[in-house]
C-alpha atoms as a PDB file:
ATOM      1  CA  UNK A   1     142.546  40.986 145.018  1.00  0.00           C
ATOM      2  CA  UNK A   2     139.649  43.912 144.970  1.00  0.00           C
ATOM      3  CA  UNK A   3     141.283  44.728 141.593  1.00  0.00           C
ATOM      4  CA  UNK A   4     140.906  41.311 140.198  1.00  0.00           C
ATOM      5  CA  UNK A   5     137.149  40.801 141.342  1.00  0.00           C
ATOM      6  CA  UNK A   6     136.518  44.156 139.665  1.00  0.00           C
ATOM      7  CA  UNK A   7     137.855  43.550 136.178  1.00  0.00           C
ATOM      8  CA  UNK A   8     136.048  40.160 136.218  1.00  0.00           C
ATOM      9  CA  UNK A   9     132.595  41.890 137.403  1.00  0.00           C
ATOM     10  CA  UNK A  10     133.343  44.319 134.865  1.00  0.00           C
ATOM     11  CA  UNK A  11     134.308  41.615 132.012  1.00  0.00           C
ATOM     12  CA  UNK A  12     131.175  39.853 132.739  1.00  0.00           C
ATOM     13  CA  UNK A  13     129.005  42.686 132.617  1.00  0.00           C
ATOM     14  CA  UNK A  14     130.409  43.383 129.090  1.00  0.00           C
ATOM     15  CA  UNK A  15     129.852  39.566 128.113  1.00  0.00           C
ATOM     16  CA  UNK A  16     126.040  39.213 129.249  1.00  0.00           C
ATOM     17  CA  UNK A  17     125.093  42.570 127.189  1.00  0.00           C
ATOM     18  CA  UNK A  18     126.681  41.097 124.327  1.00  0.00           C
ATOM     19  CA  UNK A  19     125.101  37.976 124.708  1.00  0.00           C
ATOM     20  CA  UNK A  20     121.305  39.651 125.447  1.00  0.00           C
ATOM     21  CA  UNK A  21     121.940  42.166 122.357  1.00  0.00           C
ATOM     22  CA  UNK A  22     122.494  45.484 124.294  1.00  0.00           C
ATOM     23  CA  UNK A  23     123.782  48.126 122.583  1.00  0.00           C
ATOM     24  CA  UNK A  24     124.481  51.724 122.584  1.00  0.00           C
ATOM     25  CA  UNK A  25     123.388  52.048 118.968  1.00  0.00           C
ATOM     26  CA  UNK A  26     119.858  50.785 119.648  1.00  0.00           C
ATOM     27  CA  UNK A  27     117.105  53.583 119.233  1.00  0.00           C
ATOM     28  CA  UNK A  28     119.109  55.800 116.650  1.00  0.00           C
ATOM     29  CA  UNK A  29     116.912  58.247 114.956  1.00  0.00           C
ATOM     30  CA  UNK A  30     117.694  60.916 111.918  1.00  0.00           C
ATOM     31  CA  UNK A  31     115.114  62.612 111.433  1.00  0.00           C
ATOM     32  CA  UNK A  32     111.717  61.386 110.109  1.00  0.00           C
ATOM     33  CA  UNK A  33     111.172  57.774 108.396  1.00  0.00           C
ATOM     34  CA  UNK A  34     107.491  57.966 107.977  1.00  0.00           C
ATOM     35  CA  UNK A  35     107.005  54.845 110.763  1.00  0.00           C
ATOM     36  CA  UNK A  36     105.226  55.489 113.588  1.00  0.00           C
ATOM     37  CA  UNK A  37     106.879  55.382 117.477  1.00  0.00           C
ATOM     38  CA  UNK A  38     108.236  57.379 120.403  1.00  0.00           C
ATOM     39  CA  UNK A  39     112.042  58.801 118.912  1.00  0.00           C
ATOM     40  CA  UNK A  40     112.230  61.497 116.233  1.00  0.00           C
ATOM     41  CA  UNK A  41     114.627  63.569 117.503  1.00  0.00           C
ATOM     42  CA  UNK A  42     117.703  63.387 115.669  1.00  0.00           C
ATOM     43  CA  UNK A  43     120.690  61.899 117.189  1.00  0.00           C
ATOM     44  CA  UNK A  44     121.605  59.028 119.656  1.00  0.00           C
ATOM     45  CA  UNK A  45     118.905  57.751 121.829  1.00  0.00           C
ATOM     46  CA  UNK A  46     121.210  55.491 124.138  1.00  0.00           C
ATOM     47  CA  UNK A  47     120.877  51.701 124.299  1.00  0.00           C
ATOM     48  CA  UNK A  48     118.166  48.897 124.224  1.00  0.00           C
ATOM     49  CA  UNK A  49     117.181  45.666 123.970  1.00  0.00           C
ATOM     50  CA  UNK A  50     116.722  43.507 120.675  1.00  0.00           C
ATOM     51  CA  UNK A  51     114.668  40.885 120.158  1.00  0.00           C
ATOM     52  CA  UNK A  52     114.565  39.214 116.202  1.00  0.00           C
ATOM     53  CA  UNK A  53     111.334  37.332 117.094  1.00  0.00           C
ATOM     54  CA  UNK A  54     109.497  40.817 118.097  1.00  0.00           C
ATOM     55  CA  UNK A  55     106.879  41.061 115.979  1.00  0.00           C
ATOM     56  CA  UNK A  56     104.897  44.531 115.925  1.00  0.00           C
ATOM     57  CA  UNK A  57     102.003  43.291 113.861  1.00  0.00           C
ATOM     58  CA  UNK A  58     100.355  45.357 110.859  1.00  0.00           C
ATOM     59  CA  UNK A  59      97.377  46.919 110.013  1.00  0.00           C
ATOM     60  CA  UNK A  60      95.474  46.688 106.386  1.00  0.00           C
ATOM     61  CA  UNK A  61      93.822  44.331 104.557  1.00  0.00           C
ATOM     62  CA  UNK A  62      93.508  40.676 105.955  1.00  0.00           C
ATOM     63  CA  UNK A  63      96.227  40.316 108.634  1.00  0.00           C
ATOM     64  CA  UNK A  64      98.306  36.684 109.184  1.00  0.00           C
ATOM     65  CA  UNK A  65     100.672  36.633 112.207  1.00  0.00           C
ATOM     66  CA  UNK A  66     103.738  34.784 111.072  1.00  0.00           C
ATOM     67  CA  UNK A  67     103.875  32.426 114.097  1.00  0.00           C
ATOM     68  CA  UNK A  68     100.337  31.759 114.239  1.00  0.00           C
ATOM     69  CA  UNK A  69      97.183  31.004 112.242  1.00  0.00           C
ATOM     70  CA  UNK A  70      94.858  33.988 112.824  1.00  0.00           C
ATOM     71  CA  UNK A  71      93.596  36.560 110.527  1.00  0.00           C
ATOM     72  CA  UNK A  72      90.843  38.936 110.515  1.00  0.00           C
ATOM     73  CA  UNK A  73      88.852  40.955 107.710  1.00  0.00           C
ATOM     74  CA  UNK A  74      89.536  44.784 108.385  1.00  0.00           C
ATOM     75  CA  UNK A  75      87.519  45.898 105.020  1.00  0.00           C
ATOM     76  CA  UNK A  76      84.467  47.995 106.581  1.00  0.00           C
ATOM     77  CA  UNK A  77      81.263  45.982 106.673  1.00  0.00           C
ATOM     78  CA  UNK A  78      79.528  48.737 105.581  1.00  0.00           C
ATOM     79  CA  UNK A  79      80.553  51.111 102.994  1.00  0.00           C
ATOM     80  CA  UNK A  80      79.606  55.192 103.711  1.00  0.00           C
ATOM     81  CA  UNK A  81      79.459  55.733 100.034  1.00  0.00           C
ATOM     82  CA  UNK A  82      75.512  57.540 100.775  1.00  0.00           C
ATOM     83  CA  UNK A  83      76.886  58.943 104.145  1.00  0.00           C
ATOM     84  CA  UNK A  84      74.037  57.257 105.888  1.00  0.00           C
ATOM     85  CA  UNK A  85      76.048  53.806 107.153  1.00  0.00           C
ATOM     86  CA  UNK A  86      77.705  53.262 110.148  1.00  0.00           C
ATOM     87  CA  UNK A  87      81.456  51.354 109.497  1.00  0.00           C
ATOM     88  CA  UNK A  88      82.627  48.237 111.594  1.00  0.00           C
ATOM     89  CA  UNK A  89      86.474  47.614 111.046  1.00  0.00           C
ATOM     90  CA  UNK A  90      88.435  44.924 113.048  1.00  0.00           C
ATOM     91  CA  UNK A  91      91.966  46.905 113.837  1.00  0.00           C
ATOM     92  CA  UNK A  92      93.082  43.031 115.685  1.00  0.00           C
ATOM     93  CA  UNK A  93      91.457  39.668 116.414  1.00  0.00           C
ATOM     94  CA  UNK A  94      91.857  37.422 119.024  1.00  0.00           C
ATOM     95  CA  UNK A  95      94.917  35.618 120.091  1.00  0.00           C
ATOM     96  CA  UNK A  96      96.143  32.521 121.746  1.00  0.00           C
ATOM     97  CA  UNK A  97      98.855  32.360 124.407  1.00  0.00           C
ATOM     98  CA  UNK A  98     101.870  31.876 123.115  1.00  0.00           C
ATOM     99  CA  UNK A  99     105.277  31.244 125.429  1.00  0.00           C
ATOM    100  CA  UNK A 100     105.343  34.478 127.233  1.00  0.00           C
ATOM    101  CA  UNK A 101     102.740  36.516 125.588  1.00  0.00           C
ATOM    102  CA  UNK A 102      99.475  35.512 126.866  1.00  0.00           C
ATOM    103  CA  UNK A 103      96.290  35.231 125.475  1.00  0.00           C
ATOM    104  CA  UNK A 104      93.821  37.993 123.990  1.00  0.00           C
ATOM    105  CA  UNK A 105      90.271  37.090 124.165  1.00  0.00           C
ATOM    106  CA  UNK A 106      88.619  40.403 122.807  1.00  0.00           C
ATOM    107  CA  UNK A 107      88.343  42.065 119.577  1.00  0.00           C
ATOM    108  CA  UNK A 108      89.041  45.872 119.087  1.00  0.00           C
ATOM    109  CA  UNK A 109      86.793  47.293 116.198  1.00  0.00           C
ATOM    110  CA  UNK A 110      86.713  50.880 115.081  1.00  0.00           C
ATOM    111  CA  UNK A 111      83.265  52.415 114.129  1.00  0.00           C
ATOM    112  CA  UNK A 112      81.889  55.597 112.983  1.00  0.00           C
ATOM    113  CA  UNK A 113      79.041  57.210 112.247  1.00  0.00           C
ATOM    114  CA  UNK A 114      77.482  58.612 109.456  1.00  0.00           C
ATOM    115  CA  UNK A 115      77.205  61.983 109.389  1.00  0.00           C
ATOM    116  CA  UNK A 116      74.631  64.045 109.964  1.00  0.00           C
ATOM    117  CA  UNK A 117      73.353  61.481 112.738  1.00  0.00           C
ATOM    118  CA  UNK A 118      73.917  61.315 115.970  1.00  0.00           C
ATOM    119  CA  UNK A 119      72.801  57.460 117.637  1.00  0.00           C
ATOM    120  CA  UNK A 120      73.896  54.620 119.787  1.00  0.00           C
ATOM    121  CA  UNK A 121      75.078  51.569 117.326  1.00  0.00           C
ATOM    122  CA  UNK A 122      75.410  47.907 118.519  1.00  0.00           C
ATOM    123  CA  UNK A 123      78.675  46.421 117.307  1.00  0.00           C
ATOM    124  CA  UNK A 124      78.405  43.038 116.669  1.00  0.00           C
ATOM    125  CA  UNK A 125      81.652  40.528 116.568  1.00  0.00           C
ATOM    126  CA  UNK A 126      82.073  36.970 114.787  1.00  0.00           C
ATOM    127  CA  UNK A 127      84.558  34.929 115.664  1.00  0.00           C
ATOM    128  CA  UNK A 128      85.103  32.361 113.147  1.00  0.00           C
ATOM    129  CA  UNK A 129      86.580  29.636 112.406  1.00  0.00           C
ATOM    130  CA  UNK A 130      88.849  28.106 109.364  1.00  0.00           C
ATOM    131  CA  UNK A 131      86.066  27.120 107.516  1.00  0.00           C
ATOM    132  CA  UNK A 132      84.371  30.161 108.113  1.00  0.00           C
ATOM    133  CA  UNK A 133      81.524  29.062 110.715  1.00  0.00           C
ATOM    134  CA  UNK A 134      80.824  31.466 113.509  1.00  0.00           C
ATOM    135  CA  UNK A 135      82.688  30.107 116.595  1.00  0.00           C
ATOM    136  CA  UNK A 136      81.435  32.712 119.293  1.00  0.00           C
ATOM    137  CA  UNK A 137      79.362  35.768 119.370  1.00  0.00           C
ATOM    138  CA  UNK A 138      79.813  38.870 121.370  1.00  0.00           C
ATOM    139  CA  UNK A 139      78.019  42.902 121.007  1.00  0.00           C
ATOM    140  CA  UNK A 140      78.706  45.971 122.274  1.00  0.00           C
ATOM    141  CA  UNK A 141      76.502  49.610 122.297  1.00  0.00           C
ATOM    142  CA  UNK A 142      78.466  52.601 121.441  1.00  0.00           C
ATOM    143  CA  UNK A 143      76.628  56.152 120.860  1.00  0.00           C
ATOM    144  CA  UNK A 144      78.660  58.098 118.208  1.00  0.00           C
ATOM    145  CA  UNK A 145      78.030  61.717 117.431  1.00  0.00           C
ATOM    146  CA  UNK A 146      77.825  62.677 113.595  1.00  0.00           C
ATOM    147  CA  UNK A 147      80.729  61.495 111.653  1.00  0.00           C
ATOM    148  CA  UNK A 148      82.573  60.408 115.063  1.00  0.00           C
ATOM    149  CA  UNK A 149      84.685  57.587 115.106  1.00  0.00           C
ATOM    150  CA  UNK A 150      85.631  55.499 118.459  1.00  0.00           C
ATOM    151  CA  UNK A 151      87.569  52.235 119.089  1.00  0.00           C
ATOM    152  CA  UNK A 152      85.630  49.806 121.439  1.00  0.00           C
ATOM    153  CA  UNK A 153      86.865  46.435 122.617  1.00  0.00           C
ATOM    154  CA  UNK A 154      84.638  43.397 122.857  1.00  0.00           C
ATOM    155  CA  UNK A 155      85.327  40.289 125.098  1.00  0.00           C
ATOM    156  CA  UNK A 156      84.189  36.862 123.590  1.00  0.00           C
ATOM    157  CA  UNK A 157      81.220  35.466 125.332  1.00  0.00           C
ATOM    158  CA  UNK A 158      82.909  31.900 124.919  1.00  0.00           C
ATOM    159  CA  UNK A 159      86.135  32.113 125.445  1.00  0.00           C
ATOM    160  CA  UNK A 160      87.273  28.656 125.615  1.00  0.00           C
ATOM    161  CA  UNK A 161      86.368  28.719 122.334  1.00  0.00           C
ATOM    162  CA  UNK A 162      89.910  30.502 121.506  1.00  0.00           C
ATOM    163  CA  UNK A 163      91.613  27.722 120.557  1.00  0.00           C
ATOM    164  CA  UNK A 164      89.434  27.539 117.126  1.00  0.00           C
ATOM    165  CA  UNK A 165      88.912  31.098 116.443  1.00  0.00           C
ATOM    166  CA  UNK A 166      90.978  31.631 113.268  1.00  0.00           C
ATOM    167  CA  UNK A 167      89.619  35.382 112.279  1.00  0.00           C
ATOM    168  CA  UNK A 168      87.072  38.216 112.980  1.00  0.00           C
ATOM    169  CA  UNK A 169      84.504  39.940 111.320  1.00  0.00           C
ATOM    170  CA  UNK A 170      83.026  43.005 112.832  1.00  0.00           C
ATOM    171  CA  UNK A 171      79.054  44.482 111.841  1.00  0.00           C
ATOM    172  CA  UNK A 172      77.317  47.432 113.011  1.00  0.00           C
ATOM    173  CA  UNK A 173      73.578  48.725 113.393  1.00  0.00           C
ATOM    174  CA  UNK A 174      71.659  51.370 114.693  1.00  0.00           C
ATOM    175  CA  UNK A 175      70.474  50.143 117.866  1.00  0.00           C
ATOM    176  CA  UNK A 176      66.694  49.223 118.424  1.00  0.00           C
END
């Protein structure tokens, strides 16, 4: 009878990791691929557990989540072409909730300074709308060393504006 009880426990272990995706060959890595991640050892890095609808995002450009409507301008605001500008980029926007992930109400922008200066910027954030009109405002101070580069997040002021926000754009100024 113990027998029994143990090949069915054992049978139905089997069938719910089959079902959830589980498998040993999960997390295999040879060698380098040129992606970024944890891994890069060569050889067999045991099981784990996979998910089609994971998405890991991307960086460059003007970003569009598959499964939603957001995007966000990640072109520097100002260009260091004379090496006396400060550069604003938005690395991700806001997002609504969405089943289980839940909702992210602040921006993350890189800056850095010019070199040869050493200051405290304010980093401003737009959030915008589709057509473009600025939905919610929110700044930050940051004080960068010459040619120094951070990554600050800043919380919308509004944020029950979220549901509207469609994209980001990201400024930055010597502060007065």
């Amino acid at each position: 009878m113990i027998r029994r009880r143990l090949k069915f426990a054992a049978v139905l272990v089997a069938v719910v990791l089959a079902l959830t995706g589980f498998s040993s060959g999960h997390g295999k890595s040879r060698g380098s691929s040129g992606s970024s991640g944890s891994g890069g050892s060569s050889g067999d890095s045991g099981g784990g557990c996979s998910n089609s609808k994971k998405s890991n995002g991307s960086y460059g450009g003007t970003h569009s989540d598959s499964d939603t409507d957001y995007s966000y301008d990640n072109t520097p605001t100002a260009k260091a072409t004379s090496g006396n500008d400060v550069v604003a980029e938005v690395i991700t926007c806001v997002r609504r909730a969405a089943g289980k992930r839940k909702a992210v109400t602040y921006a993350t922008v890189r800056v850095q300074a010019p070199t040869g200066t050493t200051a405290t910027y304010e980093v401003d954030v737009d959030f915008r709308g589709a057509s473009g009109a600025v939905l919610d405002n929110a700044d930050t101070e940051v004080t960068l060393d010459s040619g120094e580069s951070t990554t600050v997040r800043i919380p919308m002021e509004t944020p029950s504006t979220l549901r509207n926000v469609t994209g980001c754009k990201a400024t930055a100024r010597v502060a007065s």
